[in-house]
N, C-alpha and C. Protein backbone atom coordinates (compact mmCIF):
# COMPACT_ATOMS: atom_id res chain seq x y z
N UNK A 1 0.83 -1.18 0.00
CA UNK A 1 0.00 0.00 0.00
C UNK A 1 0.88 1.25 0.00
N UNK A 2 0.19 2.32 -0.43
CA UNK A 2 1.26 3.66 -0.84
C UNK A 2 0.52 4.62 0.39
N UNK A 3 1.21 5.27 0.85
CA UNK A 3 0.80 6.14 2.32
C UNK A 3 -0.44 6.73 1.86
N UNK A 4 -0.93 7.40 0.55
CA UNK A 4 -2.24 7.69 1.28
C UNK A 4 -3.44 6.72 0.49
N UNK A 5 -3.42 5.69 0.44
CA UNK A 5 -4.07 4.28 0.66
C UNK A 5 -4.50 3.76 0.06
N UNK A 6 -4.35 4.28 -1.12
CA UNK A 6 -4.38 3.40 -2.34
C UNK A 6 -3.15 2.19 -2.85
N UNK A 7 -3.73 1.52 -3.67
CA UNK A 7 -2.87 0.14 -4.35
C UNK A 7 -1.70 0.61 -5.12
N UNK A 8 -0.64 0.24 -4.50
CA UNK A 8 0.38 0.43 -5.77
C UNK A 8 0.77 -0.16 -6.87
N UNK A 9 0.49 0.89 -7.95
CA UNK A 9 -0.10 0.66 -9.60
C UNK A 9 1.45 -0.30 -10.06
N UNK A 10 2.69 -0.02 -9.71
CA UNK A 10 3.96 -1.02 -10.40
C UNK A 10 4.72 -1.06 -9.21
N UNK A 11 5.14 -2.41 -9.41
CA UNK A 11 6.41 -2.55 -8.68
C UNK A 11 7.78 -2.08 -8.98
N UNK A 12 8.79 -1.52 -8.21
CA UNK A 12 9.67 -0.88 -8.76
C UNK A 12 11.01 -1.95 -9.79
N UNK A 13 11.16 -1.51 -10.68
CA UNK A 13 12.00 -2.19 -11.72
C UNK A 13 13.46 -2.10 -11.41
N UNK A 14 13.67 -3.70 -12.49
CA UNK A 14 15.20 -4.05 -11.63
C UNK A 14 15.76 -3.03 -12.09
N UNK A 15 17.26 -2.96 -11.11
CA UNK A 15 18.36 -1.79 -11.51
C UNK A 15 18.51 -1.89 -13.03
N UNK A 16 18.89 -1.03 -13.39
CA UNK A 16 19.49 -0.90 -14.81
C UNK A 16 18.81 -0.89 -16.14
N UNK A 17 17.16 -1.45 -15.46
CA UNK A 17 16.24 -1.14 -16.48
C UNK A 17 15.47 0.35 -16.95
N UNK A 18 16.52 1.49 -16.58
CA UNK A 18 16.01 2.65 -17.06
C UNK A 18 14.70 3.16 -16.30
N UNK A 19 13.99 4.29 -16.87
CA UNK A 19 13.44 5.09 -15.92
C UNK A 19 11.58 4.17 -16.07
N UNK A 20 11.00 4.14 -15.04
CA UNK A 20 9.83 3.71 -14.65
C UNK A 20 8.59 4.45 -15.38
N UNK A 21 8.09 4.35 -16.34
CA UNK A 21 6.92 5.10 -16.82
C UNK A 21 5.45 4.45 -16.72
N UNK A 22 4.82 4.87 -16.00
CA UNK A 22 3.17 4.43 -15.84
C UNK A 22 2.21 5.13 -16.60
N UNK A 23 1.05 4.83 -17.41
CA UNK A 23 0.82 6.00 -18.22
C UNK A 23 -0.34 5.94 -17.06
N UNK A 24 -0.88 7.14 -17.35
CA UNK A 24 -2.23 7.64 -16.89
C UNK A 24 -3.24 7.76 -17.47
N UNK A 25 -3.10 8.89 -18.41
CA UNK A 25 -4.53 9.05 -19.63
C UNK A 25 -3.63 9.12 -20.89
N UNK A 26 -4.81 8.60 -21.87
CA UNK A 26 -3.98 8.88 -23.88
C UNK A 26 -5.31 9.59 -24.35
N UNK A 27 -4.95 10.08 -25.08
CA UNK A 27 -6.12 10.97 -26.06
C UNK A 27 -5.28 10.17 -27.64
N UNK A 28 -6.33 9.15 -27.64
CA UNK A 28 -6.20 8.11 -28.63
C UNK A 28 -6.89 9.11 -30.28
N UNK A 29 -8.12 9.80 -29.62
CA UNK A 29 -8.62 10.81 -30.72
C UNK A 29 -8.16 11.73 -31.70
N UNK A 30 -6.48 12.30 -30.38
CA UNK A 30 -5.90 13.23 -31.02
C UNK A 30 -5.35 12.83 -32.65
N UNK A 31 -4.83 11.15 -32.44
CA UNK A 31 -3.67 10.62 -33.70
C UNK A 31 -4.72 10.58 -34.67
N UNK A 32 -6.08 10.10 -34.28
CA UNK A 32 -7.18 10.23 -35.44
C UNK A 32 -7.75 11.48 -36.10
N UNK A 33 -7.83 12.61 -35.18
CA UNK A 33 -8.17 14.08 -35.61
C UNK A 33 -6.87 14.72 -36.86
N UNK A 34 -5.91 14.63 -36.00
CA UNK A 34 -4.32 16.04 -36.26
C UNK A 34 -3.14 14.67 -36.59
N UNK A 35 -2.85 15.03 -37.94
CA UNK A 35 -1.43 14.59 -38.53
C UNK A 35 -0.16 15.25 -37.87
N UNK A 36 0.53 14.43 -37.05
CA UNK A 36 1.57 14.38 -35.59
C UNK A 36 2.92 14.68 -35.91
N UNK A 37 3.09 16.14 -36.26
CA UNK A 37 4.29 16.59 -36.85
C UNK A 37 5.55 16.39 -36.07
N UNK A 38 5.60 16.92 -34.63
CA UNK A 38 6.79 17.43 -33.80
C UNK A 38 6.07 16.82 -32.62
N UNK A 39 6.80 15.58 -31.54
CA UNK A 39 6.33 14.95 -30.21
C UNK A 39 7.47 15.65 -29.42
N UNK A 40 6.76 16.63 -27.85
CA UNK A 40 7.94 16.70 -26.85
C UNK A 40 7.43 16.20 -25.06
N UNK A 41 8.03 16.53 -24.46
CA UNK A 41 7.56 15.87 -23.44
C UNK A 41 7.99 17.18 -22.54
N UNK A 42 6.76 17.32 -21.65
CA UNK A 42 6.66 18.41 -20.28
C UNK A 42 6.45 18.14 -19.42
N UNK A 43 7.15 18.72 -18.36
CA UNK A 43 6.76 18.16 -17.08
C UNK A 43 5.20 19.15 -16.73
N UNK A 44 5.05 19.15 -15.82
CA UNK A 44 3.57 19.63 -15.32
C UNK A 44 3.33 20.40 -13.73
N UNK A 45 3.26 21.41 -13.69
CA UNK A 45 3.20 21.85 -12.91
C UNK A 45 1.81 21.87 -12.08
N UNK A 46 1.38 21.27 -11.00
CA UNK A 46 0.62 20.26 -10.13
C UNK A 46 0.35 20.92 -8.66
N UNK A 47 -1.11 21.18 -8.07
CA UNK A 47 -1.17 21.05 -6.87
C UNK A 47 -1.19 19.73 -6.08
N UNK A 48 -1.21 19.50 -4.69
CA UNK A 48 -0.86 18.17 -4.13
C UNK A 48 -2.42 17.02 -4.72
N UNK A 49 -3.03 17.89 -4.21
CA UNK A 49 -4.68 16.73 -4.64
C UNK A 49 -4.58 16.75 -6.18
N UNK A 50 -4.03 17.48 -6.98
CA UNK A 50 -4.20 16.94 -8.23
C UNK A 50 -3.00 15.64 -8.65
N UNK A 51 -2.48 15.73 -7.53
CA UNK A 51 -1.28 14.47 -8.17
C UNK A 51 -1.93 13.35 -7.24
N UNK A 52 -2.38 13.22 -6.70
CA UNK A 52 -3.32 12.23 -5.72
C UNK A 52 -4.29 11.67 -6.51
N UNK A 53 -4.62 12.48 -7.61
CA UNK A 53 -6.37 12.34 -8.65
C UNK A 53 -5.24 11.92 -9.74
N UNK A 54 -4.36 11.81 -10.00
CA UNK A 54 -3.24 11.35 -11.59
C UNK A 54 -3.22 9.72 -10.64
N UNK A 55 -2.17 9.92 -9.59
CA UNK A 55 -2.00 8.51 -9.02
C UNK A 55 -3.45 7.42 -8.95
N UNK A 56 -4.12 8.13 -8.95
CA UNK A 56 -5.82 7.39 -8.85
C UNK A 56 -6.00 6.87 -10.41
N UNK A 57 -5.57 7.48 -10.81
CA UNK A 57 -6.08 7.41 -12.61
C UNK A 57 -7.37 7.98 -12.99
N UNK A 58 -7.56 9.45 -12.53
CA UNK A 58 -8.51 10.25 -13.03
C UNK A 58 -8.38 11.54 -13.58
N UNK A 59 -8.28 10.98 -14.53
CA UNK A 59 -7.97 12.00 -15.65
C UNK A 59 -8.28 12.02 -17.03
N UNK A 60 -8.25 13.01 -18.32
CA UNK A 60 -8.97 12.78 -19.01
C UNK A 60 -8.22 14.11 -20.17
N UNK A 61 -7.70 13.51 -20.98
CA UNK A 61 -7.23 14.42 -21.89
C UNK A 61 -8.20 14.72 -23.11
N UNK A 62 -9.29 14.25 -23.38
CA UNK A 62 -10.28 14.47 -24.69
C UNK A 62 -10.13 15.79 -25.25
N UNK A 63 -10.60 16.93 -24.31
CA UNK A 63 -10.86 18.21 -25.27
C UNK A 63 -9.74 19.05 -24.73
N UNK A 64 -8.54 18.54 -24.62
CA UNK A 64 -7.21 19.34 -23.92
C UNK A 64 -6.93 19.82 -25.35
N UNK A 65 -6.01 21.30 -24.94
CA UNK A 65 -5.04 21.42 -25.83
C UNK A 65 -4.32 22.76 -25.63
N UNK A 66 -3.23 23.05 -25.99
CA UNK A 66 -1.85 23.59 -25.27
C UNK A 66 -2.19 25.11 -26.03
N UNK A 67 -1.59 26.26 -25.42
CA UNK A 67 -1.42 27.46 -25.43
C UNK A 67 -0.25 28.38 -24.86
N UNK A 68 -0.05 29.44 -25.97
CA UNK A 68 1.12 29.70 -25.02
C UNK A 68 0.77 31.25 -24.94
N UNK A 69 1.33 31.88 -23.91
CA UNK A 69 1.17 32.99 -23.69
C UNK A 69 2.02 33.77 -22.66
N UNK A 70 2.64 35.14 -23.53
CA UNK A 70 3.45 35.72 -22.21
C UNK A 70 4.48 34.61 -22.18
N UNK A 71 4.69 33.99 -23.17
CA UNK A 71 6.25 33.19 -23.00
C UNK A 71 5.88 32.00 -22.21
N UNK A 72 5.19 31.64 -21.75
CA UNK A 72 4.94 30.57 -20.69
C UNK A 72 3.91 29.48 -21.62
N UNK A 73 4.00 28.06 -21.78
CA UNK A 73 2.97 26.96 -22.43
C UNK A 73 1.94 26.63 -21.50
N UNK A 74 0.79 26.49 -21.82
CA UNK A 74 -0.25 25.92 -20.63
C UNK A 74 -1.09 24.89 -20.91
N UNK A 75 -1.24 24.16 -20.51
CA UNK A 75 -2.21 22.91 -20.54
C UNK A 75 -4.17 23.22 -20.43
N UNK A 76 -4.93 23.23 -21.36
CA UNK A 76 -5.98 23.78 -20.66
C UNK A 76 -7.29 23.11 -21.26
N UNK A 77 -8.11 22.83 -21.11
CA UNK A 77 -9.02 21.82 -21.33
C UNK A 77 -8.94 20.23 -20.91
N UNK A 78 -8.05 20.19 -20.26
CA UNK A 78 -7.27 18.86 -19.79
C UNK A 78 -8.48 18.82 -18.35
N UNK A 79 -8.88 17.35 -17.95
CA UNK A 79 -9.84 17.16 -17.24
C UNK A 79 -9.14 16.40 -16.01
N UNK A 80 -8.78 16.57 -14.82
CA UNK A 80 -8.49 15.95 -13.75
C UNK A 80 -9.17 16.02 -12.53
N UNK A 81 -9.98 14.60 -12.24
CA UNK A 81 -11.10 15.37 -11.21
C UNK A 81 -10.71 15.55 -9.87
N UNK A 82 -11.65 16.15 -9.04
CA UNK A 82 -11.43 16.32 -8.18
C UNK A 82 -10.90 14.95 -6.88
N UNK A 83 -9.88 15.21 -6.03
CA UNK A 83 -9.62 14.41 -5.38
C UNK A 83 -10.69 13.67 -4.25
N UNK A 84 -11.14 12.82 -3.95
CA UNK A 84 -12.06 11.96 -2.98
C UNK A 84 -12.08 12.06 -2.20
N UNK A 85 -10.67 12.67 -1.08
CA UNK A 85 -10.83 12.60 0.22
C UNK A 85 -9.82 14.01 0.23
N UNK A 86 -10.25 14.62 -0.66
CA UNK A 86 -9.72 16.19 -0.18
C UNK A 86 -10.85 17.21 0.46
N UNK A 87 -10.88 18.25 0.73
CA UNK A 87 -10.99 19.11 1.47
C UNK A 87 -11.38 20.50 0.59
N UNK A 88 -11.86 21.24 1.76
CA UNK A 88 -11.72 22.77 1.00
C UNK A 88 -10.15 22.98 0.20
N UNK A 89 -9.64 22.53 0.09
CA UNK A 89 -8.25 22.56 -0.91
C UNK A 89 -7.79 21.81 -2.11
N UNK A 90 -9.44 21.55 -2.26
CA UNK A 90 -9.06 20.48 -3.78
C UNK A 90 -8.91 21.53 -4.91
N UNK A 91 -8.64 21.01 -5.69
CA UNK A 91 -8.81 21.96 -7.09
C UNK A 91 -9.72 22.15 -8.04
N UNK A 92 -9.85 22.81 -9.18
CA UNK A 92 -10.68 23.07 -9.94
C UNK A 92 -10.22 21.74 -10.86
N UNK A 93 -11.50 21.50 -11.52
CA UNK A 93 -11.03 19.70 -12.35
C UNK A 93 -10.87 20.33 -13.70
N UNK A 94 -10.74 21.73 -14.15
CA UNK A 94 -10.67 22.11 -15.65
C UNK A 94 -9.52 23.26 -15.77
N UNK A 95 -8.79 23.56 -14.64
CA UNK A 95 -8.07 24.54 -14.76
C UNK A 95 -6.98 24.27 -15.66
N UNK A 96 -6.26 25.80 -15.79
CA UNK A 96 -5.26 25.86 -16.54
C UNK A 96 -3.87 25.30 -15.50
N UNK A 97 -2.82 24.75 -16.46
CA UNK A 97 -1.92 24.07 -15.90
C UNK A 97 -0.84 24.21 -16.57
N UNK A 98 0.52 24.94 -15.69
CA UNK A 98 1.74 25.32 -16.74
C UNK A 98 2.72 24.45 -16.75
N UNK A 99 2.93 24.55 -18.22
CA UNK A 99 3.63 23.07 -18.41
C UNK A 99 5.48 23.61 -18.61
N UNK A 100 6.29 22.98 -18.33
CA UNK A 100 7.28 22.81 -17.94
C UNK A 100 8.39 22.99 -18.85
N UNK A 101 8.78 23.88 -20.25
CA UNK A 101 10.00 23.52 -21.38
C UNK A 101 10.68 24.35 -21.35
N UNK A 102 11.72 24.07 -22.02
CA UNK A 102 12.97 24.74 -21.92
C UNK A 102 12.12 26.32 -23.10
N UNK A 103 13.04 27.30 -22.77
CA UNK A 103 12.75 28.56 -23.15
C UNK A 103 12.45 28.46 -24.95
N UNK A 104 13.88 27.73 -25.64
CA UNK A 104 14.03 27.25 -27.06
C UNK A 104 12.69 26.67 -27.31
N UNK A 105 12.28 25.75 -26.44
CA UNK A 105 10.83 24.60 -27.13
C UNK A 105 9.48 25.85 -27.00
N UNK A 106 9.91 26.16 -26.13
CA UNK A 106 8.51 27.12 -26.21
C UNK A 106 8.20 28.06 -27.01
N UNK A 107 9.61 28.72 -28.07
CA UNK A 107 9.77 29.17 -29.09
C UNK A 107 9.57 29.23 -30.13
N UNK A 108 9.96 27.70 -30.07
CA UNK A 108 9.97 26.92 -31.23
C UNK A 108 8.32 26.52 -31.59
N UNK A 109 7.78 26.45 -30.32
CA UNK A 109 5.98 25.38 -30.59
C UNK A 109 5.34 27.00 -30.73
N UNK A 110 5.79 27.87 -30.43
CA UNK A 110 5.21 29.32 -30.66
C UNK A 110 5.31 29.69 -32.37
N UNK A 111 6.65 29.42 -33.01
CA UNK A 111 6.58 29.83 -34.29
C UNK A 111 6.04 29.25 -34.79
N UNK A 112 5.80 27.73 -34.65
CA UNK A 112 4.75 27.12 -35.58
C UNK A 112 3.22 27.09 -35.57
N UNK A 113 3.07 27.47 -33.87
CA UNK A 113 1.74 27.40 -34.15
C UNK A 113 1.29 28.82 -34.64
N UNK A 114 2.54 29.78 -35.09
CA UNK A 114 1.66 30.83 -36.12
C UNK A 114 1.50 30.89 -37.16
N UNK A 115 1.66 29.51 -38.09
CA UNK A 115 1.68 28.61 -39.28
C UNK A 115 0.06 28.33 -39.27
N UNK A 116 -0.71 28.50 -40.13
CA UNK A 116 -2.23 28.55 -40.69
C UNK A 116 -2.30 26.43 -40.36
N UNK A 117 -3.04 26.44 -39.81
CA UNK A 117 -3.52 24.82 -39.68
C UNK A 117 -2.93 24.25 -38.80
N UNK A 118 -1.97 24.31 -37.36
CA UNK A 118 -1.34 23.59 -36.59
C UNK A 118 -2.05 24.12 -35.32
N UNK A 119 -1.80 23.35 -34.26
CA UNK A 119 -2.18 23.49 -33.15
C UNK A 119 -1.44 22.87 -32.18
N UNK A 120 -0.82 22.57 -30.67
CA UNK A 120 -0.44 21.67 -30.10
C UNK A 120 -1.29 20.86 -29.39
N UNK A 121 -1.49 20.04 -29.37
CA UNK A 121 -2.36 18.79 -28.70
C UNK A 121 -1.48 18.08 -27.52
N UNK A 122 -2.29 17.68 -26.62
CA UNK A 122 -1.55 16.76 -25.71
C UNK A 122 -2.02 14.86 -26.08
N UNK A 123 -0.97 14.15 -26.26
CA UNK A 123 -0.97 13.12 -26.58
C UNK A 123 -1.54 11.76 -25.23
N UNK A 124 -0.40 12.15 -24.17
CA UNK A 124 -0.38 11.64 -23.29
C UNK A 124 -0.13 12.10 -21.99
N UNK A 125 -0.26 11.34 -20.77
CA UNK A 125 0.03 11.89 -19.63
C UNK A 125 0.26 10.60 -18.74
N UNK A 126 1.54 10.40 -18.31
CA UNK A 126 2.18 9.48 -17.60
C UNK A 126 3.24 10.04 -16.19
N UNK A 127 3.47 9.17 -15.57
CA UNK A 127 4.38 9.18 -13.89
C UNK A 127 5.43 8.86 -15.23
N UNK A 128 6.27 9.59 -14.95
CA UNK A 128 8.08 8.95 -15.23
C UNK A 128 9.32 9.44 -14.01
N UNK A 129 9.06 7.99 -13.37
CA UNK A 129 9.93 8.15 -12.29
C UNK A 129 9.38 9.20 -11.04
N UNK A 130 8.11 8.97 -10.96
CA UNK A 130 7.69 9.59 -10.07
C UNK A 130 7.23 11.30 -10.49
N UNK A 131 7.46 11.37 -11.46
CA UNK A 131 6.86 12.67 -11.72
C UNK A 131 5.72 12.50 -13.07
N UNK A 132 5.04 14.02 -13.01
CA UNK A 132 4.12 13.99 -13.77
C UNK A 132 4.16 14.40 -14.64
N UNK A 133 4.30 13.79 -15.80
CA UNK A 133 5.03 14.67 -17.31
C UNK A 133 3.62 14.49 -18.47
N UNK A 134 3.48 15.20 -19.31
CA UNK A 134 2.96 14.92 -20.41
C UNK A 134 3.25 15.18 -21.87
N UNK A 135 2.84 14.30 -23.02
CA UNK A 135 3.31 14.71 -24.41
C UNK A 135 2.68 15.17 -25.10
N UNK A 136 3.52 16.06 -25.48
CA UNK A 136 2.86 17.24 -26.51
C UNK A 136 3.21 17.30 -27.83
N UNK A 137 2.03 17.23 -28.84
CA UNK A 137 2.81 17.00 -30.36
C UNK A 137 2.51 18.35 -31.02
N UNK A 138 3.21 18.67 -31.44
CA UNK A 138 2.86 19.86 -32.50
C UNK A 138 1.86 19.19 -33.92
N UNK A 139 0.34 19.33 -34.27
CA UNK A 139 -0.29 19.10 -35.39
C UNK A 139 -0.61 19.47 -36.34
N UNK A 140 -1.32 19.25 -37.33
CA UNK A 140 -2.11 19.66 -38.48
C UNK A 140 -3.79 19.11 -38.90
N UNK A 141 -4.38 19.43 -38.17
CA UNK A 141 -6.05 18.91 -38.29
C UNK A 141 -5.77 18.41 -39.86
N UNK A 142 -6.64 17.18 -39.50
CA UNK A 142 -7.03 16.42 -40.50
C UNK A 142 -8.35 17.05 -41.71
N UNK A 143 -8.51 16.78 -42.48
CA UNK A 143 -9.46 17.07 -43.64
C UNK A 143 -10.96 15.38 -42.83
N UNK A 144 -11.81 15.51 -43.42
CA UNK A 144 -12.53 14.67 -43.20
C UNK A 144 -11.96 13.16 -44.44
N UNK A 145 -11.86 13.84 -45.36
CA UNK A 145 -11.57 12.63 -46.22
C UNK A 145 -9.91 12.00 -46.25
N UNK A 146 -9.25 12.76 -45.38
CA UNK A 146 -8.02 12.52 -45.00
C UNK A 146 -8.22 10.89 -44.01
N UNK A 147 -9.21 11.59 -42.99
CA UNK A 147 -9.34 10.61 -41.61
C UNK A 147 -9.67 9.57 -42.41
N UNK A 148 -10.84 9.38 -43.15
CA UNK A 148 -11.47 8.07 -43.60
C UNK A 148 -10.07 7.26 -44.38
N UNK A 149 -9.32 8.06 -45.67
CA UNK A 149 -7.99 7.46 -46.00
C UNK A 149 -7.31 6.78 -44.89
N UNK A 150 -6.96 7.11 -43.63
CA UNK A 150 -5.83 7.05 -42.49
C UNK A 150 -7.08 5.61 -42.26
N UNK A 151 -8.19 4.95 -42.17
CA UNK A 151 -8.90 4.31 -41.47
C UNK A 151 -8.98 2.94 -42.46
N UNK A 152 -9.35 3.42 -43.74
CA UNK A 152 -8.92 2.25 -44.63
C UNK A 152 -7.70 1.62 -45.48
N UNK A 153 -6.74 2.79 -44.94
CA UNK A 153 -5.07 2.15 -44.70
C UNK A 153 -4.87 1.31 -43.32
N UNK A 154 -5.47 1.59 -42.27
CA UNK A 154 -5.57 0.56 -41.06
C UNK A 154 -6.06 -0.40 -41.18
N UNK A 155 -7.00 -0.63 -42.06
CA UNK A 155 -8.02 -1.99 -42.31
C UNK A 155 -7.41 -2.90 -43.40
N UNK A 156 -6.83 -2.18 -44.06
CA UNK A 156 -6.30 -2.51 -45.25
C UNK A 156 -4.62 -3.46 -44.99
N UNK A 157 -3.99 -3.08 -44.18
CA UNK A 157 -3.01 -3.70 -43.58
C UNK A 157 -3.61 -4.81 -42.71
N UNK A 158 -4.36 -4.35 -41.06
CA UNK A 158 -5.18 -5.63 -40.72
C UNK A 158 -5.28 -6.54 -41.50
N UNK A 159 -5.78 -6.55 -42.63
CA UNK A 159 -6.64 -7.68 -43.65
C UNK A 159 -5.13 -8.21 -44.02
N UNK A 160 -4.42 -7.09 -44.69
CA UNK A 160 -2.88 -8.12 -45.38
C UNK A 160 -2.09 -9.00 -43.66
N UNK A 161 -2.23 -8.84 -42.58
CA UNK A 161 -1.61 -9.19 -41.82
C UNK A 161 -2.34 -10.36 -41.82
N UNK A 162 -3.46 -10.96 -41.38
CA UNK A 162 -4.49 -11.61 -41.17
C UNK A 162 -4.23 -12.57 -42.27
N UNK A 163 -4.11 -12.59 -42.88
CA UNK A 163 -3.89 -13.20 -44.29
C UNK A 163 -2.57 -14.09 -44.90
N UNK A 164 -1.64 -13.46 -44.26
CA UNK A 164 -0.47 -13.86 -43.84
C UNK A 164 0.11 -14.73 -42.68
N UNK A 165 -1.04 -14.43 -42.14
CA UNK A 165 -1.05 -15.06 -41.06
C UNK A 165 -1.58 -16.76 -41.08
N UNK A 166 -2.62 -16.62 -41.78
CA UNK A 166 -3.60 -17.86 -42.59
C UNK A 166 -2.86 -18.52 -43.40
N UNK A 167 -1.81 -18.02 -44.12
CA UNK A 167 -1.14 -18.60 -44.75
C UNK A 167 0.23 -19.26 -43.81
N UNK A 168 0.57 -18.52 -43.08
CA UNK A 168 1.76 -19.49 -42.12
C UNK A 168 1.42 -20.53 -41.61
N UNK A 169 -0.16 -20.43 -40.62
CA UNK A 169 -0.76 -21.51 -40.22
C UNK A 169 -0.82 -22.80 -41.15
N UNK A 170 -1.12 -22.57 -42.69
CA UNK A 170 -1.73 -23.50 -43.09
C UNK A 170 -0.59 -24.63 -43.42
């Protein structure tokens, strides 16, 4: 058990196997919406009950997506609910949340997103090594007849795998 009393989600990994990553939430929607130009990773800047509500696994990246302003990146539409056994000191479950990059990346996701059709999206949100980081891709919204292409290139491989497969068996 982990001190405040919940199940602990991994056991810690042997030496030498590199750093511990647990995911939390994926916004599986985003790779289907926005063609995934540039992936970086931020840490997250966190009150205590909101890292209590990540360790729980309540969270929810669907209608997130990144902004920058005044030089600083922010996380905002990102859904983390409120903690269960907090107090007048829980947090708001929709607030804004500043995310963590070096001065260059924030520059850099600034010049592009003043490029006509990109946006930054958050991909994922995982513990690495005990902290709370999340990934951020720089995108390009999809066309509608784009998505359906991207869906019957997925089906279309399925079927050749499947098939190949029928044939090893036989």
């Amino acid at each position: 058990m982990v001190p405040d009393g919940s199940p602990q989600r991994s056991k810690k990994a042997p030496a030498g196997s590199g750093p511990v990553r647990s995911l939390i939430a994926s916004n599986k929607k985003a790779r289907h919406d926005y063609a995934i130009e540039d992936v970086l990773e931020a840490g997250l800047v966190l009150s205590g009950t909101e890292v209590k509500a990540l360790r729980a696994g309540r969270a929810s990246l669907v209608d997130g997506f990144c902004s920058i302003e005044g030089g600083e990146a922010w996380l905002e539409g990102a859904h983390i609910s409120e903690y269960a056994h907090g107090t007048w000191t829980n947090h708001a479950p929709r607030r804004k949340r500043k995310l963590l990059l070096h001065r260059e990346e924030i520059e850099r996701l600034e010049q592009k997103t003043r490029e006509k059709g990109f946006t930054i999206v958050p991909l994922q949100m995982y513990f690495l090594d005990g902290r709370a980081k999340v990934e951020i891709a720089v995108a390009r919204g999809k066309k509608e007849y784009d998505k359906r292409q991207t869906l019957r290139e997925q089906q279309d491989n399925r079927e050749a795998h499947r098939a190949i497969r029928q044939r090893e068996i036989r």
